[in-house]
Protein backbone atom coordinates (compact mmCIF):
# COMPACT_ATOMS: atom_id res chain seq x y z
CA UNK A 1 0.30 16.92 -13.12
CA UNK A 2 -3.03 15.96 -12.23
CA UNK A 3 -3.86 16.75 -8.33
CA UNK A 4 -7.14 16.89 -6.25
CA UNK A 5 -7.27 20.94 -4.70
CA UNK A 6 -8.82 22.83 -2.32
CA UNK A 7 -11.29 25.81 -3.07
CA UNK A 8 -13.39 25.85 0.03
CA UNK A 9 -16.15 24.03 1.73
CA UNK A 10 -17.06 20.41 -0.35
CA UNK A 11 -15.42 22.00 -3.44
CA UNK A 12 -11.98 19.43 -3.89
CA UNK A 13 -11.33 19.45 -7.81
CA UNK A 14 -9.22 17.15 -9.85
CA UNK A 15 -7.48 19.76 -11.81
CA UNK A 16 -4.15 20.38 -13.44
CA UNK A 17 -1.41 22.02 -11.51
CA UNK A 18 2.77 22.70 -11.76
CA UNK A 19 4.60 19.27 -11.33
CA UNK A 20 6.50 19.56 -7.78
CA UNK A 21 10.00 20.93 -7.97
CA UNK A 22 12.58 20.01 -5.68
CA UNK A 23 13.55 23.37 -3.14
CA UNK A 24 16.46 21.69 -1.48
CA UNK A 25 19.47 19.59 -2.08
CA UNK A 26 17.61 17.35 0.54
CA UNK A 27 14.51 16.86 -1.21
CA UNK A 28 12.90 14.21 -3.46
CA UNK A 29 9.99 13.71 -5.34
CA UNK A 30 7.99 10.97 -5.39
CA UNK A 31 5.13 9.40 -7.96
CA UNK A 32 2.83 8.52 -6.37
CA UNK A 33 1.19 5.15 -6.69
CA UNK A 34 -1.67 5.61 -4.29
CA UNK A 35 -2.94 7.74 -1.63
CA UNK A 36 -5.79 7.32 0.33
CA UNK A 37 -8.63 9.97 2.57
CA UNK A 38 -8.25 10.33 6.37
CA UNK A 39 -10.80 11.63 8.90
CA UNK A 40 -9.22 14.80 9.63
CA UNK A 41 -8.89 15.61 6.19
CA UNK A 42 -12.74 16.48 6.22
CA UNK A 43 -12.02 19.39 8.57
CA UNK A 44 -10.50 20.72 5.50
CA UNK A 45 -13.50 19.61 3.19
CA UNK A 46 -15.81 21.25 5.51
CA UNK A 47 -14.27 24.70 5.19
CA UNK A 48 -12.50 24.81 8.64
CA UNK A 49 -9.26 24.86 6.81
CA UNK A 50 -6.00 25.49 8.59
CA UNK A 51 -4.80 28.34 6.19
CA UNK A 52 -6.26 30.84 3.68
CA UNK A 53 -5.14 29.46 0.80
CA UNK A 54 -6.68 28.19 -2.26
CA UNK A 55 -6.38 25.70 -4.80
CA UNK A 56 -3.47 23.63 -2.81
CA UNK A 57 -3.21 19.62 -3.49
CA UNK A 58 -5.34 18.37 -0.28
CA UNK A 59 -3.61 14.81 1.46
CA UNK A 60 -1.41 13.63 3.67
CA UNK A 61 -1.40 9.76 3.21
CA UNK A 62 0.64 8.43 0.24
CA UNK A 63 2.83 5.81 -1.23
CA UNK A 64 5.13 5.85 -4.29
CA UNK A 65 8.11 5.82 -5.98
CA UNK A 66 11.18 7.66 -5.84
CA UNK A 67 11.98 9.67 -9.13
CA UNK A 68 14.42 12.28 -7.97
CA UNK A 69 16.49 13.48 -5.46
CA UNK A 70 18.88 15.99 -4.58
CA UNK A 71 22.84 15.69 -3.76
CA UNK A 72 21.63 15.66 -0.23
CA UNK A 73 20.00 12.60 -0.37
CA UNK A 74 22.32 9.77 0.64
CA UNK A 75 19.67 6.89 1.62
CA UNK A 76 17.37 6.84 -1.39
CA UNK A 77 17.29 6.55 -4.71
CA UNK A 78 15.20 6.40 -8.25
CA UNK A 79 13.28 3.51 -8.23
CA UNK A 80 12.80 2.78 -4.28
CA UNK A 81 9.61 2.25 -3.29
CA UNK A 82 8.69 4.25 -0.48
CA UNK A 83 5.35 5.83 2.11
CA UNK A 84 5.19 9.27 2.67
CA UNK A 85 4.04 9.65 6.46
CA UNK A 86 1.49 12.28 7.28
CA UNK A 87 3.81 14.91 8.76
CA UNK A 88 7.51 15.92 7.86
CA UNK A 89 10.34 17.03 10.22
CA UNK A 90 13.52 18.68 9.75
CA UNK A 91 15.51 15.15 10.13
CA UNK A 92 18.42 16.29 11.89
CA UNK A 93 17.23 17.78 15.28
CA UNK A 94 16.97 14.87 18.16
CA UNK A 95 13.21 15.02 18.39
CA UNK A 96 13.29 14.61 14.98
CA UNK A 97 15.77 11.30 14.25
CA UNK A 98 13.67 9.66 17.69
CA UNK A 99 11.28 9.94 15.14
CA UNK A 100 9.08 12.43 17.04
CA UNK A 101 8.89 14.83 14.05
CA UNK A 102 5.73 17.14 15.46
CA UNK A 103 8.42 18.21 18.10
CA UNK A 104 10.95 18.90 15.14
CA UNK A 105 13.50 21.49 17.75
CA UNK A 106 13.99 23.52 14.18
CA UNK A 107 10.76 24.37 13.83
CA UNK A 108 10.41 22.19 10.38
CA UNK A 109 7.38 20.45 11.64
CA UNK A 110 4.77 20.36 9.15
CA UNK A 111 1.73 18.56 7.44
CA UNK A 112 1.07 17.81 4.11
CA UNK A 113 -1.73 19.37 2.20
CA UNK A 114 -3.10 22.25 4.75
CA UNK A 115 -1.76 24.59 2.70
CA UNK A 116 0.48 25.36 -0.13
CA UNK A 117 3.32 25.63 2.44
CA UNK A 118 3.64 21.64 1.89
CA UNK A 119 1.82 20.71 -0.88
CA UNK A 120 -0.13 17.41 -0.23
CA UNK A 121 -0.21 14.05 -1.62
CA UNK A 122 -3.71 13.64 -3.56
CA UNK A 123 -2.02 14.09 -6.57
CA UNK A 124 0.46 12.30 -9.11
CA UNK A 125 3.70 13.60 -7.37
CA UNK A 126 4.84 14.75 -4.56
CA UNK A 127 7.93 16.70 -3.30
CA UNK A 128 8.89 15.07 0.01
CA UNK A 129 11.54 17.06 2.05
CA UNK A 130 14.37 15.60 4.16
CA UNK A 131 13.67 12.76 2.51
CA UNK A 132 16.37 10.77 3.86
CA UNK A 133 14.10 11.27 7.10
CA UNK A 134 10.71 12.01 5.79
CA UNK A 135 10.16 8.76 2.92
CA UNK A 136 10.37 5.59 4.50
CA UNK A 137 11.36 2.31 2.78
CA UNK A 138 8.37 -0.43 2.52
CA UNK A 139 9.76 -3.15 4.15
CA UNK A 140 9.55 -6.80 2.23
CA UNK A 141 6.95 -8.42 3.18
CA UNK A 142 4.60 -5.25 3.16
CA UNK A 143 2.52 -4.52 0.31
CA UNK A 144 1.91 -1.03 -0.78
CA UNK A 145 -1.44 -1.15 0.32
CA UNK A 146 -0.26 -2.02 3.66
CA UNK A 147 2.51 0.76 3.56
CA UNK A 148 -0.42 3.13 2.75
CA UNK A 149 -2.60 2.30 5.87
CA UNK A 150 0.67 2.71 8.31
CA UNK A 151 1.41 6.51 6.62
CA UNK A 152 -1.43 7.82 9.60
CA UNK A 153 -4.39 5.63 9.81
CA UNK A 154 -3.03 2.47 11.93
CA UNK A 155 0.08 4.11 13.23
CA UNK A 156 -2.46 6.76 14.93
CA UNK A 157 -4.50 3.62 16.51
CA UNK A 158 -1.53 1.93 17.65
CA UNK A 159 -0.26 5.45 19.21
CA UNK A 160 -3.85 5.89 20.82
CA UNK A 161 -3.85 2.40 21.71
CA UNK A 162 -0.31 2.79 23.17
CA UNK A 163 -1.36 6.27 25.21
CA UNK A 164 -4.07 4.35 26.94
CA UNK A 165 -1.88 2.04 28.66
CA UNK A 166 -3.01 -1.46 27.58
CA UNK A 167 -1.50 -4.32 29.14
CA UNK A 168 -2.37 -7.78 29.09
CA UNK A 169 -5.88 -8.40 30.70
CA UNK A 170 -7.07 -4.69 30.72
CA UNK A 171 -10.42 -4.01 29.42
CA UNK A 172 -10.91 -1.03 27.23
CA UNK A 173 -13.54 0.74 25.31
CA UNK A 174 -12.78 2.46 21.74
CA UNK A 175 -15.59 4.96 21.64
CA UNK A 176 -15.72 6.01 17.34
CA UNK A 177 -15.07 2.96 14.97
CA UNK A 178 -14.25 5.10 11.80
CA UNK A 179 -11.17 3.17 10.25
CA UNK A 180 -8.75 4.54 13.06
CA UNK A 181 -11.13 3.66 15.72
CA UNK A 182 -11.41 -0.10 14.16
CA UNK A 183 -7.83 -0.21 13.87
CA UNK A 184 -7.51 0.97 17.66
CA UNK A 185 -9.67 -2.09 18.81
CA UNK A 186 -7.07 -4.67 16.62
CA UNK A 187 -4.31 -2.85 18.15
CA UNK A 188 -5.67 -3.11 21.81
CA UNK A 189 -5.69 -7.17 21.06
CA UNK A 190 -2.73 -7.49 20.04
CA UNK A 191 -1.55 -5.37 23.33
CA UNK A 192 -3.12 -7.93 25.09
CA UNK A 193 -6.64 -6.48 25.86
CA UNK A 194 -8.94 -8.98 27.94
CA UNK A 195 -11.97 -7.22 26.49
CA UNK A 196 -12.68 -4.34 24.14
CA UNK A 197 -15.63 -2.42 24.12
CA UNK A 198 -16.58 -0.78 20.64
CA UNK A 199 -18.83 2.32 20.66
CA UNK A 200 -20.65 3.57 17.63
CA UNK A 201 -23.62 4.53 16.26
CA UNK A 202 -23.10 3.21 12.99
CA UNK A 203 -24.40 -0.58 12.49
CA UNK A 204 -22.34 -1.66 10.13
CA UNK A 205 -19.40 -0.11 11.66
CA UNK A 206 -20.28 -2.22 15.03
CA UNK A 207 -20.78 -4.92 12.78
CA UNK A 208 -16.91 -4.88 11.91
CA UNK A 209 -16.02 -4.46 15.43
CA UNK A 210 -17.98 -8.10 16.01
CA UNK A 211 -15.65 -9.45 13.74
CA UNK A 212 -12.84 -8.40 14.90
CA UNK A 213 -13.60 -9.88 18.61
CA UNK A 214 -14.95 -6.92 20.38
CA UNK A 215 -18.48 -6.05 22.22
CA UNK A 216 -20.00 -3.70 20.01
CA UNK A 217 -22.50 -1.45 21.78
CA UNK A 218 -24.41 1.70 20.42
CA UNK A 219 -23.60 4.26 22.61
CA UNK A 220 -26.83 4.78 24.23
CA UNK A 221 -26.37 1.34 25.70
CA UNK A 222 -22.55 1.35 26.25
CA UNK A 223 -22.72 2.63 30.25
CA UNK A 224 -24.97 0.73 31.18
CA UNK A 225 -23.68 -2.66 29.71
CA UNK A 226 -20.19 -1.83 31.26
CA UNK A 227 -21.28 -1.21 34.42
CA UNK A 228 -23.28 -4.56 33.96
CA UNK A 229 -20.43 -6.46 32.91
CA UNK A 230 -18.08 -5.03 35.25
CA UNK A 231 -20.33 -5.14 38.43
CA UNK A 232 -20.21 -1.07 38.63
CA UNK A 233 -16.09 -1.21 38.43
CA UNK A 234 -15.91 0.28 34.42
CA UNK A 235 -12.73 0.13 32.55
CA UNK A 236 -8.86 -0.18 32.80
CA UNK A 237 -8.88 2.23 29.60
CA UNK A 238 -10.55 4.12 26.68
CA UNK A 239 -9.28 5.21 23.41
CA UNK A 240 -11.66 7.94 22.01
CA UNK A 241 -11.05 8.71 17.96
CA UNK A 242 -13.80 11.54 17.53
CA UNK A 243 -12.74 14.31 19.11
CA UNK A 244 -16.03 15.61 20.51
CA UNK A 245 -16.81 17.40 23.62
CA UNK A 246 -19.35 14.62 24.05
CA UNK A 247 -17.03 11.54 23.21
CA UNK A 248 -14.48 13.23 25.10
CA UNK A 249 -16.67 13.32 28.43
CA UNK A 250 -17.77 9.92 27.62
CA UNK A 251 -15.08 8.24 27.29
CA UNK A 252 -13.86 9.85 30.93
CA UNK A 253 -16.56 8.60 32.85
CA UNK A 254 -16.31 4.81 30.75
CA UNK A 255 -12.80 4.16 32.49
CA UNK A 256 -12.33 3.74 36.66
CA UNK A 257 -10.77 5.37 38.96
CA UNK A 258 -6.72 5.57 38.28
CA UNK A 259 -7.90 4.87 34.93
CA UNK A 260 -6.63 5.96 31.56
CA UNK A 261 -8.46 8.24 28.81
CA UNK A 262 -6.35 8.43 25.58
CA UNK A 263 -7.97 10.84 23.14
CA UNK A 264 -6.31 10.49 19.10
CA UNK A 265 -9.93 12.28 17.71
CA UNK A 266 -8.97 16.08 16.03
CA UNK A 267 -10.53 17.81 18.70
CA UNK A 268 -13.60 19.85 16.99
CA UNK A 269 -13.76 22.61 19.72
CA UNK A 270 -11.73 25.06 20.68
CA UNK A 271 -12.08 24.65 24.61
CA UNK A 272 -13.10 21.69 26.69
CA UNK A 273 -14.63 21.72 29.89
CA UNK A 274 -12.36 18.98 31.42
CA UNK A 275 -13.56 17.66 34.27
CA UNK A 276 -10.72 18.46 36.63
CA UNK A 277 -12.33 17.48 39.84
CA UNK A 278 -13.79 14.45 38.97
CA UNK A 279 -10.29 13.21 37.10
CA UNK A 280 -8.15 14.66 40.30
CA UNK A 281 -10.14 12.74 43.01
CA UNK A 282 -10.24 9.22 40.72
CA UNK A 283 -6.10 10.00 39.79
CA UNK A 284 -7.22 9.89 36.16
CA UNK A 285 -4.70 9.91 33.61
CA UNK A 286 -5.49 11.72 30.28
CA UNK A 287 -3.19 12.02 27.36
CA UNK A 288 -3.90 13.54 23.89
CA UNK A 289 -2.11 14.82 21.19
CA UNK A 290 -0.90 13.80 17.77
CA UNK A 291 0.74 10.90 16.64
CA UNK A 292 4.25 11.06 14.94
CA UNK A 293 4.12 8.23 12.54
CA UNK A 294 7.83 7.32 12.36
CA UNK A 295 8.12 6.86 15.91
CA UNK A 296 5.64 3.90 15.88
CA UNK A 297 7.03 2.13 12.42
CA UNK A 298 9.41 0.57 14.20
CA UNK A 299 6.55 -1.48 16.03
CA UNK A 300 3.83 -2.29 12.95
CA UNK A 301 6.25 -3.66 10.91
CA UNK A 302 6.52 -6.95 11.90
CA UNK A 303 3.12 -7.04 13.08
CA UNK A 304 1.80 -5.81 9.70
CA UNK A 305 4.78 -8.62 8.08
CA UNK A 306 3.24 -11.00 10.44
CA UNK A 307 -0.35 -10.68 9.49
CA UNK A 308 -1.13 -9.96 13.24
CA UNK A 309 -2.09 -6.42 12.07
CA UNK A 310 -4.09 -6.22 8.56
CA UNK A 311 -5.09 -2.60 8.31
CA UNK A 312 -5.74 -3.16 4.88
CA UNK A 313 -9.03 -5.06 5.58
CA UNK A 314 -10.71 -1.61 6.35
CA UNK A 315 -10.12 -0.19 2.93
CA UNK A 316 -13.94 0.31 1.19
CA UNK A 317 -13.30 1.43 -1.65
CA UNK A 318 -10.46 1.54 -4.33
CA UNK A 319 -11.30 4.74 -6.63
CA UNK A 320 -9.42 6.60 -9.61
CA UNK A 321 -8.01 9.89 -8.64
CA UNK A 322 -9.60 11.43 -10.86
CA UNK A 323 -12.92 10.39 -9.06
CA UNK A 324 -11.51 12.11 -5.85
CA UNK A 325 -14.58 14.31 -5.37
CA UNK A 326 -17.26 11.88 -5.47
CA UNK A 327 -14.70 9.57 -2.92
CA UNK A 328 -14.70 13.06 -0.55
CA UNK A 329 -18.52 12.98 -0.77
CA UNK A 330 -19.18 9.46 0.10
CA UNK A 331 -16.98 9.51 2.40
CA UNK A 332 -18.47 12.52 4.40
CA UNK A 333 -21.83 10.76 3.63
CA UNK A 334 -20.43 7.82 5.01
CA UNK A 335 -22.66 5.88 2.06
CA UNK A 336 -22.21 2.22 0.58
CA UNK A 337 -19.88 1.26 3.33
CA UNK A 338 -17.46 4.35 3.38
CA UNK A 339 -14.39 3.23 5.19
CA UNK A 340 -11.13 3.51 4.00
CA UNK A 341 -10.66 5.37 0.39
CA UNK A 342 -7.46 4.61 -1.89
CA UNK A 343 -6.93 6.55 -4.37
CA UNK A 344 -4.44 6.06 -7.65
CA UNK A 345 -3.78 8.23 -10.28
CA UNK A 346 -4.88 7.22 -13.76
């Protein structure tokens, strides 16, 4: 099969490799009909890989169709149409069927594409394991497209959104409007948000934000216009999606005291200075962490069947797979509008 792979920093290639095999009466493999680029996967492209290997299919965001699976299987079959969330549990452990599979109790928890441990999903198949746990159904009234986007993109927002407490009336900043981040700001509507504040230095990006009901403010303006606005009180909440030191910091001092900082952005350092006086005597809360996609499905669904959510709308650009290169360049570049990249196989 044809697959994009990993041979260090900016080199992906689109380059023959073995078809998947299944390992386990358990597993299934899956063609794939599209998968798409997330954020995080350009910690990979930049060489700050999370193994040593080489040449493994890069990707963690796919949909497709069932072509195989073993005697294990019992809730699938050839033919279903199914996504492929970003991470994989063991499917039988209780963190894992609450649908918390990054606290899979068997140690099972894994990624696709950071190594060749789990192959990712850039390519024309894909070997999903557990699958009665680990390949979801798309729902009717959810197109594949749709399916796609809730595989990590808009179930991370709706998790950050979620970990910043939103409730009806609260104002809140999203500081980063990459696709997540401008997903974060539709999910903190439909939570209920009063206000939403949408931080980024990108025009255009700020631009969507406008659209989509928010204030969008470059961040060099952002304090003081909240301060403005809020007569020196700040912010109920903030959802930061970059995963700087900076952001991080900024989005702590956006929010007020007994405030709430949720931070979804792959953190890009390996300590933080957090601020633990400052958050202690305003009774700051702070969560991070990493979403686990099946544990939110159950919410999108009907908002994504119910056009309340259309993560789709942020897709850019709709490119052949074998094209996946150029896609990884312009989307580091963040040229002609880079947003959301789907990818399908020729």
């Amino acid at each position: 099969m044809k697959a994009l792979r990993y041979y260090g920093a900016r080199d992906i290639r689109h380059e023959t490799m073995d078809d998947p095999q299944p390992q386990s009466s358990r597993d299934a493999i899956v063609k794939v009909e599209a998968c798409s680029i997330c954020g995080s996967d350009l910690h990979i492209y930049h060489g700050h890989g999370f193994s040593e290997d080489m040449g493994f299919c890069v990707g963690h965001e796919a949909v497709g169709e069932i072509v195989e699976v073993g005697r294990g299987v019992h809730r699938l079959k050839p033919g279903d149409k199914v996504m492929i969330p970003a991470a994989v549990g063991c499917g039988q452990c209780r963190s894992c069927l609450a649908g918390v599979v990054n606290l899979c109790e068997n140690g099972q928890g894994a990624c696709y594409g950071l190594s060749a441990k789990l192959q990712g999903s850039q390519a024309e198949a894909v070997r999903v394991p557990a699958a009665d746990m680990n390949a979801v159904p798309v729902p009717e009234g959810v197109s594949m497209e749709q399916a796609l986007m809730m595989t990590d993109a808009l179930a991370t927002a709706w998790y950050g959104a979620r970990n910043a407490d939103i409730q009806p009336g609260s104002g809140v900043a999203v500081v980063g409007l990459g696709p997540i981040g401008l997903m974060a700001v539709d999910s903190a509507f439909v939570m209920g948000a009063h206000v939403v504040y949408a931080i980024d230095p990108v025009p255009e990006r700020r631009a969507l934000a406008e659209e989509a009901g928010a204030i969008a403010l470059h961040p060099d303006e952002a304090m003081e216009r909240i301060k403005q606005d809020t007569k020196g009180r700040k912010l109920d909440c903030a959802v930061e999606v970059v995963g700087s030191d900076a952001t991080v910091d900024f989005a702590l001092r956006l929010v007020r005291p007994r405030g709430t900082v949720s931070v979804i952005g792959v953190q890009q350092s390996r300590r933080f200075a957090f601020p633990l006086e400052r958050a202690f005597a305003q009774g700051l809360t702070f969560r991070a962490g990493t979403c686990s996609v099946p544990e939110e499905l159950p919410a999108l669904f009907p908002l994504v069947q119910s056009g309340r959510l259309k993560p789709e709308k942020y897709v850019s650009h709709r490119m052949s797979l074998r094209d996946g290169a150029e896609a990884y360049r312009l989307f580091e570049a963040r040229e002609a509008g880079a947003l959301k990249f789907v990818l399908r196989p020729d």
